[in-house]
C-alpha atoms as a PDB file:
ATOM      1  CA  UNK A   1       0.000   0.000   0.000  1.00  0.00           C
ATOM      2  CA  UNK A   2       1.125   3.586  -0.820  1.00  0.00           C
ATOM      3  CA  UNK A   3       1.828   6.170   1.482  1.00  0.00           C
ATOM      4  CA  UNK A   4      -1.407   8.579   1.402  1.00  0.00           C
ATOM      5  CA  UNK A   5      -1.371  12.270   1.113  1.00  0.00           C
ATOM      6  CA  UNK A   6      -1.579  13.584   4.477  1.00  0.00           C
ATOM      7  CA  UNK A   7       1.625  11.024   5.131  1.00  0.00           C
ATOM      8  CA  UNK A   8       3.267  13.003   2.181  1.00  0.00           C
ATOM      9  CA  UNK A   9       2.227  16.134   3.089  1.00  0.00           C
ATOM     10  CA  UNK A  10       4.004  15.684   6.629  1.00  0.00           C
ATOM     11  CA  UNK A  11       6.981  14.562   5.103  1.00  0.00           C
ATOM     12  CA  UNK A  12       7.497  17.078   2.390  1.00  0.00           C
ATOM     13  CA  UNK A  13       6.300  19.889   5.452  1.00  0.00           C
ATOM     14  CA  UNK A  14       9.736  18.333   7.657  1.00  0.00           C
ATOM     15  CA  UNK A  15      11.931  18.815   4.451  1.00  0.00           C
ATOM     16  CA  UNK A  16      10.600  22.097   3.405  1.00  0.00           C
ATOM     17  CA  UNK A  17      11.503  23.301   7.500  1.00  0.00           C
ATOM     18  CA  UNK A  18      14.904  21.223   7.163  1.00  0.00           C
ATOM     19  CA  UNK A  19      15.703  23.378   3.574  1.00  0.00           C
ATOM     20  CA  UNK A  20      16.734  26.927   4.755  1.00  0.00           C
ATOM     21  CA  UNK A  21      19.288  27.563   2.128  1.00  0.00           C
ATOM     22  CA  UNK A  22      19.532  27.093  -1.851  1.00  0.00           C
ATOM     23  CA  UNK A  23      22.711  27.362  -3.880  1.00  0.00           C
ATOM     24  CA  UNK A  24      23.152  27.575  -7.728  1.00  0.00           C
ATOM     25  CA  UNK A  25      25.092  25.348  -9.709  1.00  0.00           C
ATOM     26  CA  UNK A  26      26.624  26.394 -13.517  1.00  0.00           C
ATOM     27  CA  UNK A  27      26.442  22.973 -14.800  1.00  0.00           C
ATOM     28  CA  UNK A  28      25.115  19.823 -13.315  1.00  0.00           C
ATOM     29  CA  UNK A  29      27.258  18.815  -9.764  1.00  0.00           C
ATOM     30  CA  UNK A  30      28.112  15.456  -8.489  1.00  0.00           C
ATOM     31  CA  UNK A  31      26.128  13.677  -6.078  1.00  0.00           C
ATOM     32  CA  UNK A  32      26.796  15.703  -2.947  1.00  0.00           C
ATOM     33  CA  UNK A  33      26.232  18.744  -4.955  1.00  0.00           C
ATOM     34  CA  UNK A  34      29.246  20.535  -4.047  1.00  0.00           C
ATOM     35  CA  UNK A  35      30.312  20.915  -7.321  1.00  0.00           C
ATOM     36  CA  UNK A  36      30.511  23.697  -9.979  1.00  0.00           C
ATOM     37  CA  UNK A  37      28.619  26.188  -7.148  1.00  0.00           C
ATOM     38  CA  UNK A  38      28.226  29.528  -8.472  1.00  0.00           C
ATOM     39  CA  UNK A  39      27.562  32.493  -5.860  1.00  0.00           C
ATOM     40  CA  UNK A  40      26.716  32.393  -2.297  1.00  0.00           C
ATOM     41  CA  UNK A  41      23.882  30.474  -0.720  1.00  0.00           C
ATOM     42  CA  UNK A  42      20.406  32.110  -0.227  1.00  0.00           C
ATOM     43  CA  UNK A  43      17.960  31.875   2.925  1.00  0.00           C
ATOM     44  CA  UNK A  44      14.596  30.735   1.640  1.00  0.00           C
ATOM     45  CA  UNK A  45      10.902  30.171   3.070  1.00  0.00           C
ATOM     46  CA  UNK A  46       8.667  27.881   1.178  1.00  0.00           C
ATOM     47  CA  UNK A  47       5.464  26.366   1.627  1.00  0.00           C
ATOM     48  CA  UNK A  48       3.803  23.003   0.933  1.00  0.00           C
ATOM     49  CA  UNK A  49       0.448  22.610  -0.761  1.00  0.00           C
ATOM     50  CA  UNK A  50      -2.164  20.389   0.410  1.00  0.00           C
ATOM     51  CA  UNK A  51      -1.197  18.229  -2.088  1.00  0.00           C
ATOM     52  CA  UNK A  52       2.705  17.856  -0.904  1.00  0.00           C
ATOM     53  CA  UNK A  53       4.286  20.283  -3.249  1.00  0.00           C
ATOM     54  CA  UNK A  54       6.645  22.423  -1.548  1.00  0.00           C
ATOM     55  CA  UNK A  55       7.231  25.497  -3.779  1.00  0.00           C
ATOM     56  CA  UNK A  56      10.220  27.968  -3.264  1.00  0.00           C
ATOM     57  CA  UNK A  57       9.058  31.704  -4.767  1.00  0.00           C
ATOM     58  CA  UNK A  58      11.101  34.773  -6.246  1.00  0.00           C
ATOM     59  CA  UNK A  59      14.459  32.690  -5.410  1.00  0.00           C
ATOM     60  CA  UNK A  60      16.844  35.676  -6.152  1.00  0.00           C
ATOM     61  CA  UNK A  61      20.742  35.390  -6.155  1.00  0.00           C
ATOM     62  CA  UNK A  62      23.026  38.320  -6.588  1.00  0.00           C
ATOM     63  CA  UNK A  63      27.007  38.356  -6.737  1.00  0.00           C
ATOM     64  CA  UNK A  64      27.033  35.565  -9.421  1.00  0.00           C
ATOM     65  CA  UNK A  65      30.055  36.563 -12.459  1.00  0.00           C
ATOM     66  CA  UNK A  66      28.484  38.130 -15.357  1.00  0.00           C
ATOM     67  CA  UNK A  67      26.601  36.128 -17.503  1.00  0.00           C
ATOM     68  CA  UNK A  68      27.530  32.555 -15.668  1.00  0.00           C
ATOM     69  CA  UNK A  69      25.113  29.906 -17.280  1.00  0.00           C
ATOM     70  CA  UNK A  70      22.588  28.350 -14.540  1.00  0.00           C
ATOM     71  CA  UNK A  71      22.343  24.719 -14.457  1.00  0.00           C
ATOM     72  CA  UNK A  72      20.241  24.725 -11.532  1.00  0.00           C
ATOM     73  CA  UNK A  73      19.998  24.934  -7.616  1.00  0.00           C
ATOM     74  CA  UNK A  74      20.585  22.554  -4.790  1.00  0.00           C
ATOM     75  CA  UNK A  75      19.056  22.341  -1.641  1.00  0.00           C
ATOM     76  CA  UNK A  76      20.966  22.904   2.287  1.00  0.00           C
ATOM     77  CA  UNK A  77      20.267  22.947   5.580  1.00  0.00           C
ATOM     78  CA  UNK A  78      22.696  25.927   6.485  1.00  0.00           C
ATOM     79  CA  UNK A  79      23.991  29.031   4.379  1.00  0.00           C
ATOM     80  CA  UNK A  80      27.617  27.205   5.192  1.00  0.00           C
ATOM     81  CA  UNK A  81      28.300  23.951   5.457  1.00  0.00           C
ATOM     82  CA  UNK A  82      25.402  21.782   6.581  1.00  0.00           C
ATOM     83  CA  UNK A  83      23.852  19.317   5.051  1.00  0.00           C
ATOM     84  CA  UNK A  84      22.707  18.913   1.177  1.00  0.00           C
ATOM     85  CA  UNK A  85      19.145  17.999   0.812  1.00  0.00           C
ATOM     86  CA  UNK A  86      19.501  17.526  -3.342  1.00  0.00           C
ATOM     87  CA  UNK A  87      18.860  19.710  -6.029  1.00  0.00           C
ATOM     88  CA  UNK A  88      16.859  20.317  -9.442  1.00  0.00           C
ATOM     89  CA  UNK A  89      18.088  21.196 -12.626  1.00  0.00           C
ATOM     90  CA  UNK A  90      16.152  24.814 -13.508  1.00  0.00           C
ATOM     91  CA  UNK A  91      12.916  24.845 -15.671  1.00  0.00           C
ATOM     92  CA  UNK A  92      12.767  25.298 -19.382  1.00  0.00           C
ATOM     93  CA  UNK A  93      11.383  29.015 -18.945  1.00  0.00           C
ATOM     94  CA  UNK A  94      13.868  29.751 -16.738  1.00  0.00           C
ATOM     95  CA  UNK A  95      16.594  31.895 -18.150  1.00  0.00           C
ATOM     96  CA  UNK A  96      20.104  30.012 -18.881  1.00  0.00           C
ATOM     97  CA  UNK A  97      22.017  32.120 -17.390  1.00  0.00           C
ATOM     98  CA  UNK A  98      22.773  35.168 -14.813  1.00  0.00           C
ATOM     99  CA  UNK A  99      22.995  38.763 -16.036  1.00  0.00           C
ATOM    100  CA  UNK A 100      25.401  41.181 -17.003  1.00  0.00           C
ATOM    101  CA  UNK A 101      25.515  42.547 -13.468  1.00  0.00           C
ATOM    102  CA  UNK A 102      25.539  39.063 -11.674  1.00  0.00           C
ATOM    103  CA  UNK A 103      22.148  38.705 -10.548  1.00  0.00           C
ATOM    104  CA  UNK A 104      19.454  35.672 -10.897  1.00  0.00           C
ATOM    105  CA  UNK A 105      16.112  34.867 -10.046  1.00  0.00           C
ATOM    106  CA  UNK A 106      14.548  31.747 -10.004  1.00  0.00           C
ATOM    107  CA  UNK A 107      11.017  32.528  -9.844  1.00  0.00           C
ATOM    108  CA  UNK A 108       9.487  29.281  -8.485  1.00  0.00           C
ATOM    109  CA  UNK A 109      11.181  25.851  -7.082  1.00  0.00           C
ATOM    110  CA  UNK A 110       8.941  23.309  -6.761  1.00  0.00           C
ATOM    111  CA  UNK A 111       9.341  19.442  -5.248  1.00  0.00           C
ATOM    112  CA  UNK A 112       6.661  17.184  -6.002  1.00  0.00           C
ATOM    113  CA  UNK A 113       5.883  13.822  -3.863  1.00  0.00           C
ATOM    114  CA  UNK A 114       5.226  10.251  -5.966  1.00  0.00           C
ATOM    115  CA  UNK A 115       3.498   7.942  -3.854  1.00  0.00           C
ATOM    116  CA  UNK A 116       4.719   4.109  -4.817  1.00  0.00           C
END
C-alpha cells in the first residue's frame, strides 16, 4: 500500500523546515552537490500545498560573475556547510544564465511527492 497524502504532506512539510538555504550550480554537480557552485547560498521560506508540493518563490541570487550559465539549484540545511538535501536542474522558462551585473532569479522551485 502507498503512502497517502496527508503522510506526504508531513513529510514534504519536515523537508521544506529542514531546507533553509539554496545554492546555484553552472552545470550539473556530483552527487553531494558541491560541485561547480556559483555564488553564495540564499535563505529561503517555502510552503507546501495540500497536495505535498513544496514550492520555493522569487528565489533571487546576486554576486554571481556576469553572464555565468545556470544549471540549476541545490538544496541545504545551512547558508555554510550543513547538510545537502539535493537539487533540481532549472525549468525550461527559466533563463540560462545570470545577467550582465551578476544577478538571478529563479522565480518558483517546486518538489513534487510520488506515492509508490
Amino acid at each position: 500500500m502507498a503512502l497517502n497524502n496527508a503522510a506526504l504532506v508531513t513529510g514534504f512539510t519536515a523537508i521544506k523546515n529542514e531546507v533553509t538555504h539554496l545554492q546555484l550550480h553552472s552545470a550539473a554537480p556530483d552527487a553531494g552537490y558541491t560541485t561547480n557552485q556559483i555564488g553564495s547560498r540564499v535563505a529561503v521560506t517555502g510552503a507546501v500545498s495540500a497536495a505535498g508540493v513544496i514550492t520555493w518563490a522569487s528565489v533571487a541570487f546576486t554576486g554571481l560573475p556576469a553572464n555565468s550559465p545556470v544549471w540549476g539549484v541545490s538544496y541545504w540545511t545551512a547558508s555554510t556547510g550543513g547538510n545537502n538535501r539535493g537539487g533540481s536542474a532549472r525549468t525550461s522558462g527559466s533563463d540560462a544564465a545570470a545577467n550582465a551585473a551578476g544577478a538571478y532569479t529563479m522565480s518558483q522551485v517546486t518538489e513534487t511527492p510520488t506515492a509508490a
